[in-house]
C-alpha atoms as a PDB file:
ATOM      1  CA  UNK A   1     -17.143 -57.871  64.607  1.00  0.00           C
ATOM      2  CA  UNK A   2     -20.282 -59.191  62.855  1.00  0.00           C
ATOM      3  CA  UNK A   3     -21.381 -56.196  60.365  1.00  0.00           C
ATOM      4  CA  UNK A   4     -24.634 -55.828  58.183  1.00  0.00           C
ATOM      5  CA  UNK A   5     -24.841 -54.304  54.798  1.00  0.00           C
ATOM      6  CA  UNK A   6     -28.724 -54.058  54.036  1.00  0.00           C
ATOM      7  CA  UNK A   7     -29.716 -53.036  50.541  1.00  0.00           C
ATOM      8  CA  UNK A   8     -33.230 -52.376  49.479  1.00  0.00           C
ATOM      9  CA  UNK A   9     -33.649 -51.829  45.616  1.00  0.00           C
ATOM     10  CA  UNK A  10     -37.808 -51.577  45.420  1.00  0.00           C
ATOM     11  CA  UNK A  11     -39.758 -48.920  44.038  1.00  0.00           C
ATOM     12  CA  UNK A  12     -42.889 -49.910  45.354  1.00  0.00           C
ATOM     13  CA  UNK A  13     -42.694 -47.979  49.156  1.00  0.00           C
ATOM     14  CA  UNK A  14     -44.695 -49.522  52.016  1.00  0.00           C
ATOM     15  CA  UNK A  15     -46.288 -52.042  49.759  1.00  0.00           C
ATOM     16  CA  UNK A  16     -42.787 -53.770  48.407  1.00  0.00           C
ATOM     17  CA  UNK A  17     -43.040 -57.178  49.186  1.00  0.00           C
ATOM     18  CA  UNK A  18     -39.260 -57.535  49.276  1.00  0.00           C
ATOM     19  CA  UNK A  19     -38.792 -54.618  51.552  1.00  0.00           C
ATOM     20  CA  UNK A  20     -40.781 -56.650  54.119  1.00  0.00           C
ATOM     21  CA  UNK A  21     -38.432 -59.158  53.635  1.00  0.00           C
ATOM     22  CA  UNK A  22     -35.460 -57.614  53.760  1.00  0.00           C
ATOM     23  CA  UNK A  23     -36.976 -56.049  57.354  1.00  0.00           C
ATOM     24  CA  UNK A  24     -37.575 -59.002  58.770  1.00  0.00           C
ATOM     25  CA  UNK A  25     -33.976 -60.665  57.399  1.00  0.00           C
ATOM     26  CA  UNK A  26     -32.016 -58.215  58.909  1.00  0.00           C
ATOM     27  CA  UNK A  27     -34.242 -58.374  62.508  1.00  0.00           C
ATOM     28  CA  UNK A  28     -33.492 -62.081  61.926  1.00  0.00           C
ATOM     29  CA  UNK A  29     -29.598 -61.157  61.130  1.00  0.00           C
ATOM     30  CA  UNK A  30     -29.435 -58.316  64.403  1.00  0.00           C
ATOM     31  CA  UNK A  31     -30.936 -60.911  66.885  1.00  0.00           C
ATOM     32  CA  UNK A  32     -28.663 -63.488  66.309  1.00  0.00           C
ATOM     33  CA  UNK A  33     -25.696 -60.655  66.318  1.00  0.00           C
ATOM     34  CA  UNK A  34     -26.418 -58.615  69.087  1.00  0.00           C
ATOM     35  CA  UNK A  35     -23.347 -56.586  69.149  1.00  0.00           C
ATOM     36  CA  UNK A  36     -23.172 -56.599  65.054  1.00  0.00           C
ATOM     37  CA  UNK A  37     -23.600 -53.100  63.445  1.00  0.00           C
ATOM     38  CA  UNK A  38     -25.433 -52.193  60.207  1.00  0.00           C
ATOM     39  CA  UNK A  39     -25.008 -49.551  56.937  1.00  0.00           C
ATOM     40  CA  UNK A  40     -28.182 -49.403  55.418  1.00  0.00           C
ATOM     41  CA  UNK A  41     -28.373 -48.205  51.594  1.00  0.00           C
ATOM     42  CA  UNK A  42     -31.624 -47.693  49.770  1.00  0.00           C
ATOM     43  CA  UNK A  43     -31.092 -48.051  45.751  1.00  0.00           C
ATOM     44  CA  UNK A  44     -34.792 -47.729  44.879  1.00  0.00           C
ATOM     45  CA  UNK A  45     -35.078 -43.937  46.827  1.00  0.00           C
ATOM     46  CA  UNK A  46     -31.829 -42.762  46.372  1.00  0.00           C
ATOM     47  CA  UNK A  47     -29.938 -44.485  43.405  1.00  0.00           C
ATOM     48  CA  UNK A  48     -26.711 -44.045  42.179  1.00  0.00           C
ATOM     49  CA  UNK A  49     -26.660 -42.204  38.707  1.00  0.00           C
ATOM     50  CA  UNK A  50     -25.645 -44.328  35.780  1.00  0.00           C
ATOM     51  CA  UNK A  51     -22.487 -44.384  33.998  1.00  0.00           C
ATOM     52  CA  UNK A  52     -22.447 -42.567  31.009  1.00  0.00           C
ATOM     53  CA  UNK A  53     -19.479 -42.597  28.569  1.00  0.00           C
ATOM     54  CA  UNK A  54     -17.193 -40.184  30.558  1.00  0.00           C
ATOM     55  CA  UNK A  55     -18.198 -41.698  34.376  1.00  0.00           C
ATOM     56  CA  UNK A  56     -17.407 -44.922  33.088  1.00  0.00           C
ATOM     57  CA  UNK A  57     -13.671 -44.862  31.875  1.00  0.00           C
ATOM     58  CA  UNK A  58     -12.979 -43.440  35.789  1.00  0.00           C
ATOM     59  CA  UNK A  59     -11.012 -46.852  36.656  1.00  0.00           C
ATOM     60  CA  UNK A  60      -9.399 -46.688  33.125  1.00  0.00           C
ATOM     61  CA  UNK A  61      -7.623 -43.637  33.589  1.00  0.00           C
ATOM     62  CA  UNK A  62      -4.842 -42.602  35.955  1.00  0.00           C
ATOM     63  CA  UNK A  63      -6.021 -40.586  39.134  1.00  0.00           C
ATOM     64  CA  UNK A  64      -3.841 -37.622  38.061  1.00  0.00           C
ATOM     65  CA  UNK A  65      -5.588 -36.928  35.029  1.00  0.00           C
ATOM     66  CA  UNK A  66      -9.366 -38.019  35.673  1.00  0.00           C
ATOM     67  CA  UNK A  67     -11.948 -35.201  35.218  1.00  0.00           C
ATOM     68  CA  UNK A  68     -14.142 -34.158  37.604  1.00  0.00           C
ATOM     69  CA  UNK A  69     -17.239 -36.339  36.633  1.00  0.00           C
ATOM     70  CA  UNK A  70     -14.767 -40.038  36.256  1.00  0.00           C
ATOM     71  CA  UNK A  71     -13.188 -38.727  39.770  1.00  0.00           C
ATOM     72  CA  UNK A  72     -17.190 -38.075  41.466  1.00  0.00           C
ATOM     73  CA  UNK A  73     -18.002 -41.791  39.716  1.00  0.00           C
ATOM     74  CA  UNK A  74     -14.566 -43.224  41.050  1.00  0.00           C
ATOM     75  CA  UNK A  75     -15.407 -42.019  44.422  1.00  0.00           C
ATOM     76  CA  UNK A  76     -18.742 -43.757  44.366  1.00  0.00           C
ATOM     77  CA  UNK A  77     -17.323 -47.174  43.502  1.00  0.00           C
ATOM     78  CA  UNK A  78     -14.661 -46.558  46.748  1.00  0.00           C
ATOM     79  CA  UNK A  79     -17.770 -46.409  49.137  1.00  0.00           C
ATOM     80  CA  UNK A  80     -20.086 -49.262  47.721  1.00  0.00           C
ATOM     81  CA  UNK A  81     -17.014 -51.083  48.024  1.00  0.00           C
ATOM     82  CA  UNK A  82     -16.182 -49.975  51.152  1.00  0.00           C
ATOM     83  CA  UNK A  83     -19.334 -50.864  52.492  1.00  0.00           C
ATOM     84  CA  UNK A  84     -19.193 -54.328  50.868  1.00  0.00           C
ATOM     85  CA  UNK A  85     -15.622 -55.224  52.175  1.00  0.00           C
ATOM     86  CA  UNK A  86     -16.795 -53.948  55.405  1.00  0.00           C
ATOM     87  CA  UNK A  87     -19.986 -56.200  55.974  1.00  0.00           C
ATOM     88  CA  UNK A  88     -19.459 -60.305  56.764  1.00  0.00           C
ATOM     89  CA  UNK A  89     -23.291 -60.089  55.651  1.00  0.00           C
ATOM     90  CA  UNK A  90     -25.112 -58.982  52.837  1.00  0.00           C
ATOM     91  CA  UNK A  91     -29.154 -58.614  52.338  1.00  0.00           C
ATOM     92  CA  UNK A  92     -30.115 -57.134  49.029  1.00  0.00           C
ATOM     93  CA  UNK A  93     -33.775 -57.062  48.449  1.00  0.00           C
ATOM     94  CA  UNK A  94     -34.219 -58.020  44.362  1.00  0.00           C
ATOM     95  CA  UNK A  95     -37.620 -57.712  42.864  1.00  0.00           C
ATOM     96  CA  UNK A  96     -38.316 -58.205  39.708  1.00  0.00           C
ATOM     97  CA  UNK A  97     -38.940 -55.211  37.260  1.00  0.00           C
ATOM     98  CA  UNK A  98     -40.204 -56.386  33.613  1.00  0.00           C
ATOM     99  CA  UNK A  99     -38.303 -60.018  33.778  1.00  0.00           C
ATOM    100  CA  UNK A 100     -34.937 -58.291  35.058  1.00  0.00           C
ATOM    101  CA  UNK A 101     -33.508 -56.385  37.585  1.00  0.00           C
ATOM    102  CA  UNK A 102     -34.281 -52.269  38.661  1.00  0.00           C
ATOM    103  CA  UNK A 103     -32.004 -50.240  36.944  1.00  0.00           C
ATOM    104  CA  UNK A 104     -30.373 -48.923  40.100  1.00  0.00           C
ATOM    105  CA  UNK A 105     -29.307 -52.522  41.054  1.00  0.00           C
ATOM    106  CA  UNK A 106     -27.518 -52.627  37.518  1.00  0.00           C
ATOM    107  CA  UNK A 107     -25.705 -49.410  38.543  1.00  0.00           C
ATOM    108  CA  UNK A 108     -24.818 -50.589  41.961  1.00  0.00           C
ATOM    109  CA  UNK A 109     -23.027 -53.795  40.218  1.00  0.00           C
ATOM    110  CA  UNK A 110     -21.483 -51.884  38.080  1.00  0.00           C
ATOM    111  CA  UNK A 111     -19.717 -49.151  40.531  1.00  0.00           C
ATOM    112  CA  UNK A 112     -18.839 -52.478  42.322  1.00  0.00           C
ATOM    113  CA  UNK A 113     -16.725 -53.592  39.501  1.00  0.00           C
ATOM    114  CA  UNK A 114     -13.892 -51.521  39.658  1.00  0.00           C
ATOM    115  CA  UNK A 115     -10.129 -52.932  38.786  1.00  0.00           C
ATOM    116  CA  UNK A 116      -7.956 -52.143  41.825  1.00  0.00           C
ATOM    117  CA  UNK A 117     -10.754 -52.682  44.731  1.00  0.00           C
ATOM    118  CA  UNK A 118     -13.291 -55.326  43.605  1.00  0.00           C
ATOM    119  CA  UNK A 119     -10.626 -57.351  40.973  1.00  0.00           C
ATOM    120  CA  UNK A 120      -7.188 -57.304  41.052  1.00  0.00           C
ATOM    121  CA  UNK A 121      -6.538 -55.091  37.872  1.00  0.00           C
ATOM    122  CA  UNK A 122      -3.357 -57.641  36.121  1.00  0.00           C
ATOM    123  CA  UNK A 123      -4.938 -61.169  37.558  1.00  0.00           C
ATOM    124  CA  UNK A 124      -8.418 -59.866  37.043  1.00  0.00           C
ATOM    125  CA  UNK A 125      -8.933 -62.194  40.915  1.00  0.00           C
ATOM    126  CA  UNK A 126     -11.492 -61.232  42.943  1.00  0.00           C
ATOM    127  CA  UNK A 127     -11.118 -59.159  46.081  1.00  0.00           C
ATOM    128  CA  UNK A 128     -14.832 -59.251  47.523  1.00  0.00           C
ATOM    129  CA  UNK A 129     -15.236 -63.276  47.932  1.00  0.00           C
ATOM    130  CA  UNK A 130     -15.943 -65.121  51.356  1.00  0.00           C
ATOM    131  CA  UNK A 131     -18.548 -62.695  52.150  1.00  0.00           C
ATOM    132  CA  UNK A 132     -22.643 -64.056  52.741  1.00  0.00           C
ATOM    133  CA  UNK A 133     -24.242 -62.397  50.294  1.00  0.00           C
ATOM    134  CA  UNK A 134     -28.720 -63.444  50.610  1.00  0.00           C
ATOM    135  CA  UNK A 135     -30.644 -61.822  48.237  1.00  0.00           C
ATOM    136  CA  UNK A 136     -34.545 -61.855  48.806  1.00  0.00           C
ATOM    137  CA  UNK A 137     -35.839 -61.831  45.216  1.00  0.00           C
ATOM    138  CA  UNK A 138     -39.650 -61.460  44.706  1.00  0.00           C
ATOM    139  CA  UNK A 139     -42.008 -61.740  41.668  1.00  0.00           C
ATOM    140  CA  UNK A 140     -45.548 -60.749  40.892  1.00  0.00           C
ATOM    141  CA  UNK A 141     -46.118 -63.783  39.033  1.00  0.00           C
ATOM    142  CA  UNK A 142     -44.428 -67.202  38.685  1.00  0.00           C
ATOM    143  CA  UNK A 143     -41.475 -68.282  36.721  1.00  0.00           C
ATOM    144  CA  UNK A 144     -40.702 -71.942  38.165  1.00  0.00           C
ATOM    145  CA  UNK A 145     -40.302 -74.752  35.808  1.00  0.00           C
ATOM    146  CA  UNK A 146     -43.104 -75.576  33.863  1.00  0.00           C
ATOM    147  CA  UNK A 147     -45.244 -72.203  34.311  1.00  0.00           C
ATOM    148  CA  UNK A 148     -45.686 -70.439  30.830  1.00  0.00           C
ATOM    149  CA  UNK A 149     -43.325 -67.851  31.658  1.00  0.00           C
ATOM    150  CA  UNK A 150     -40.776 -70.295  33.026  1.00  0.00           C
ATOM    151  CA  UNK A 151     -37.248 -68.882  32.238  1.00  0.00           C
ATOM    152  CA  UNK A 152     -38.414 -65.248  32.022  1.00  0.00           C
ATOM    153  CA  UNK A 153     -36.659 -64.147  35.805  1.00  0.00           C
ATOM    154  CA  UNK A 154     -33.980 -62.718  34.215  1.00  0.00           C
ATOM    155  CA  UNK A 155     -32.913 -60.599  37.683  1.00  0.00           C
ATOM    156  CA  UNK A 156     -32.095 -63.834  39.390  1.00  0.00           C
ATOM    157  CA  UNK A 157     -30.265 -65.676  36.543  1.00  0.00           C
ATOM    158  CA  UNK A 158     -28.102 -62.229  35.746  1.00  0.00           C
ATOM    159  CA  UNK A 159     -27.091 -61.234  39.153  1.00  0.00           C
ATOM    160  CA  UNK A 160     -24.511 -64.354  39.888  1.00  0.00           C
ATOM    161  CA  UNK A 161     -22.619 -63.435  36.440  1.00  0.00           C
ATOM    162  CA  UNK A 162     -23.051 -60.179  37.120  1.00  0.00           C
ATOM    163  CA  UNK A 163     -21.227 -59.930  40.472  1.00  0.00           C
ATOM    164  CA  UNK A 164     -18.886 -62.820  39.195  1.00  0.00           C
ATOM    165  CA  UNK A 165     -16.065 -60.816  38.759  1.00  0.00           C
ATOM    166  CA  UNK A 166     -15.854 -59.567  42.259  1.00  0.00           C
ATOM    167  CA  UNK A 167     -16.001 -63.157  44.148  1.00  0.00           C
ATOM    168  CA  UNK A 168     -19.788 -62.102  45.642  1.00  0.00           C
ATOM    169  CA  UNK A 169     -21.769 -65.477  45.296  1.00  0.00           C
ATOM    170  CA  UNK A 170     -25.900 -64.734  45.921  1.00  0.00           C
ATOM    171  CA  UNK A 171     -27.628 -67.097  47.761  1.00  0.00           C
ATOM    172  CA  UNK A 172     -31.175 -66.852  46.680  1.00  0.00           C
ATOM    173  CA  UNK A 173     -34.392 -66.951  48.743  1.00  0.00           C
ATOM    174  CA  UNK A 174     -37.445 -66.242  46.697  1.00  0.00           C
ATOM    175  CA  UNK A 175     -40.988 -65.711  46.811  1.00  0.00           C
ATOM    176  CA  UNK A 176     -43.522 -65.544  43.564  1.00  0.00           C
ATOM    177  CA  UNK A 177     -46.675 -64.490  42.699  1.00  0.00           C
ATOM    178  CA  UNK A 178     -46.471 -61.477  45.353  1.00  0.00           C
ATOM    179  CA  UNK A 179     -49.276 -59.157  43.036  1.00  0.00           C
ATOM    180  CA  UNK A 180     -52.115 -62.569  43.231  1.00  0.00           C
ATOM    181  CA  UNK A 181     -53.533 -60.581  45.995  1.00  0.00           C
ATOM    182  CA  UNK A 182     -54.399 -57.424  44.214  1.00  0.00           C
ATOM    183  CA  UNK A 183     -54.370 -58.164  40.469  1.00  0.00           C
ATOM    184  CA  UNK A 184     -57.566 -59.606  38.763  1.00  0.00           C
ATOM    185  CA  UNK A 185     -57.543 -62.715  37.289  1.00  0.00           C
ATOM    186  CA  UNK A 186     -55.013 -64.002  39.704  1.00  0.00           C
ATOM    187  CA  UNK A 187     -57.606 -64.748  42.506  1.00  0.00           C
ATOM    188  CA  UNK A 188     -57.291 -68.531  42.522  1.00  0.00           C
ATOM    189  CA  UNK A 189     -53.444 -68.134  42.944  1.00  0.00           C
ATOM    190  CA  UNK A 190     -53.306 -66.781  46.589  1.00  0.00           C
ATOM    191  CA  UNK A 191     -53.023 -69.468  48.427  1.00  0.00           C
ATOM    192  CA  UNK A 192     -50.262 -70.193  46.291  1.00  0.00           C
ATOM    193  CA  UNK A 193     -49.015 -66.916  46.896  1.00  0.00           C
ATOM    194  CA  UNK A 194     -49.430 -66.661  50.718  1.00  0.00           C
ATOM    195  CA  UNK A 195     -47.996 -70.568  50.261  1.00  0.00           C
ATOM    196  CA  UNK A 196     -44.556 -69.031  48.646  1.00  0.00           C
ATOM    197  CA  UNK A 197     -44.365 -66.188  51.194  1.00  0.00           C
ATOM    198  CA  UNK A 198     -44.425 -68.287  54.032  1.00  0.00           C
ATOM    199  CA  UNK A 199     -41.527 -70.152  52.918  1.00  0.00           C
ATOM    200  CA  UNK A 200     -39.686 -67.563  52.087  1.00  0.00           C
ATOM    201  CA  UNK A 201     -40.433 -66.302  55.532  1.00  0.00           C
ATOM    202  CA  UNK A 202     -39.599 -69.555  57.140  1.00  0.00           C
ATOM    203  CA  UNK A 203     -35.972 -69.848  55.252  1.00  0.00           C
ATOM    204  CA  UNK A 204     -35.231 -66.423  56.779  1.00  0.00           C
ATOM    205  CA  UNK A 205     -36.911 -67.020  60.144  1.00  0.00           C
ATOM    206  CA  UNK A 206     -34.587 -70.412  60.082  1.00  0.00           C
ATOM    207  CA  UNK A 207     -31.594 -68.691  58.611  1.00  0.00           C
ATOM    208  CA  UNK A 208     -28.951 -67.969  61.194  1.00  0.00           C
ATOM    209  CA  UNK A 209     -30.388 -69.632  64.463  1.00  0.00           C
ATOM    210  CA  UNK A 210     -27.329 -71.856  64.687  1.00  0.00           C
ATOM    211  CA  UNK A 211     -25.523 -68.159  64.956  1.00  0.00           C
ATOM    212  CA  UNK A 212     -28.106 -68.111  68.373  1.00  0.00           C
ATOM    213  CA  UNK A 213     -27.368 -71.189  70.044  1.00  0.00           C
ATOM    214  CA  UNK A 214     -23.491 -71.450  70.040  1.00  0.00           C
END
């Protein structure tokens, strides 16, 4: 059975730009599953807590003899990858926080990469691959080629190496320029803005209709 893992990361609450889109991706994802089920997880309200130099030696050392804190941290990386090996879909809503991505997203990646569920811990192969994985990314300003700022998205250019060693390939649909609208200065780039939302809008709209008509 079809099954939805949808993963908002913002900090921003009603006005999260990405949250919208994540929304309207996974209304887009339900209609054309009907009978598909969802887990919903919400990084940016209730993130996972970071490893520190005890949680992160958990898949390092044998079960028998992990202490309390690497046993809590292995436990964590069991469910998010329980939750990813259960979904055929992914959504993960990825704005961008000071040219990268939100902490908690770093944390969720890293719980994911755990030897014995998400890699094969003597091949190092990946165990999470031949999933669709769509990330919404979102920007307050722009970062395309040619823009002064061009090459400064540094959540969208991490996340494919970061995930790499689990076999979960992002496919990206983005929007920029999301704060023209409410930051001065930026006035004469909203149609731009409302130009790059609508697309993004469209490519989600447009994304599994061939799901709806076989």
């Amino acid at each position: 059975m079809a099954h939805l893992l949808h993963i908002d990361s913002s900090i921003s609450g009603p006005a999260s730009v990405s949250r919208a889109l994540t929304a309207r991706a996974a209304d887009a994802w339900k209609t054309a599953h009907p009978d598909g089920t969802v887990t919903y997880r919400d990084l940016g309200a209730n993130p996972l807590p970071h490893l520190d130099s005890e949680s992160a030696l958990a898949g390092m050392t044998p079960a028998a003899e992990r202490r309390p804190k690497q046993s809590a941290a292995w436990g964590l990386s069991e469910l998010v990858v329980r939750e990813v090996r259960e979904a055929t879909t992914i959504i993960l809503g990825l704005p961008l926080y000071n040219y990268g991505v939100h902490s908690s997203v770093k944390a969720w990646v890293d719980y994911l990469i755990a030897p014995g569920l998400s890699m094969d811990p003597h091949t190092r192969e990946p165990l999470l691959g031949g999933r669709e994985l769509l990330v919404l990314a979102t920007c307050g300003g722009g970062y395309g080629p040619g823009t002064p700022r061009d090459g400064w998205d540094h959540a969208r250019q991490w996340l494919p190496h970061g995930l790499a060693m689990t076999g979960l390939e992002p496919e990206f649909i983005s929007t920029e320029l999301t704060l023209a609208a409410v930051t001065p200065g930026m006035d004469d780039l909203i149609p731009l803005a409302e130009q790059s939302r609508a697309g993004a809008e469209l490519a989600i709209d447009q994304r599994w209709i061939p799901d709806l008509v076989r």
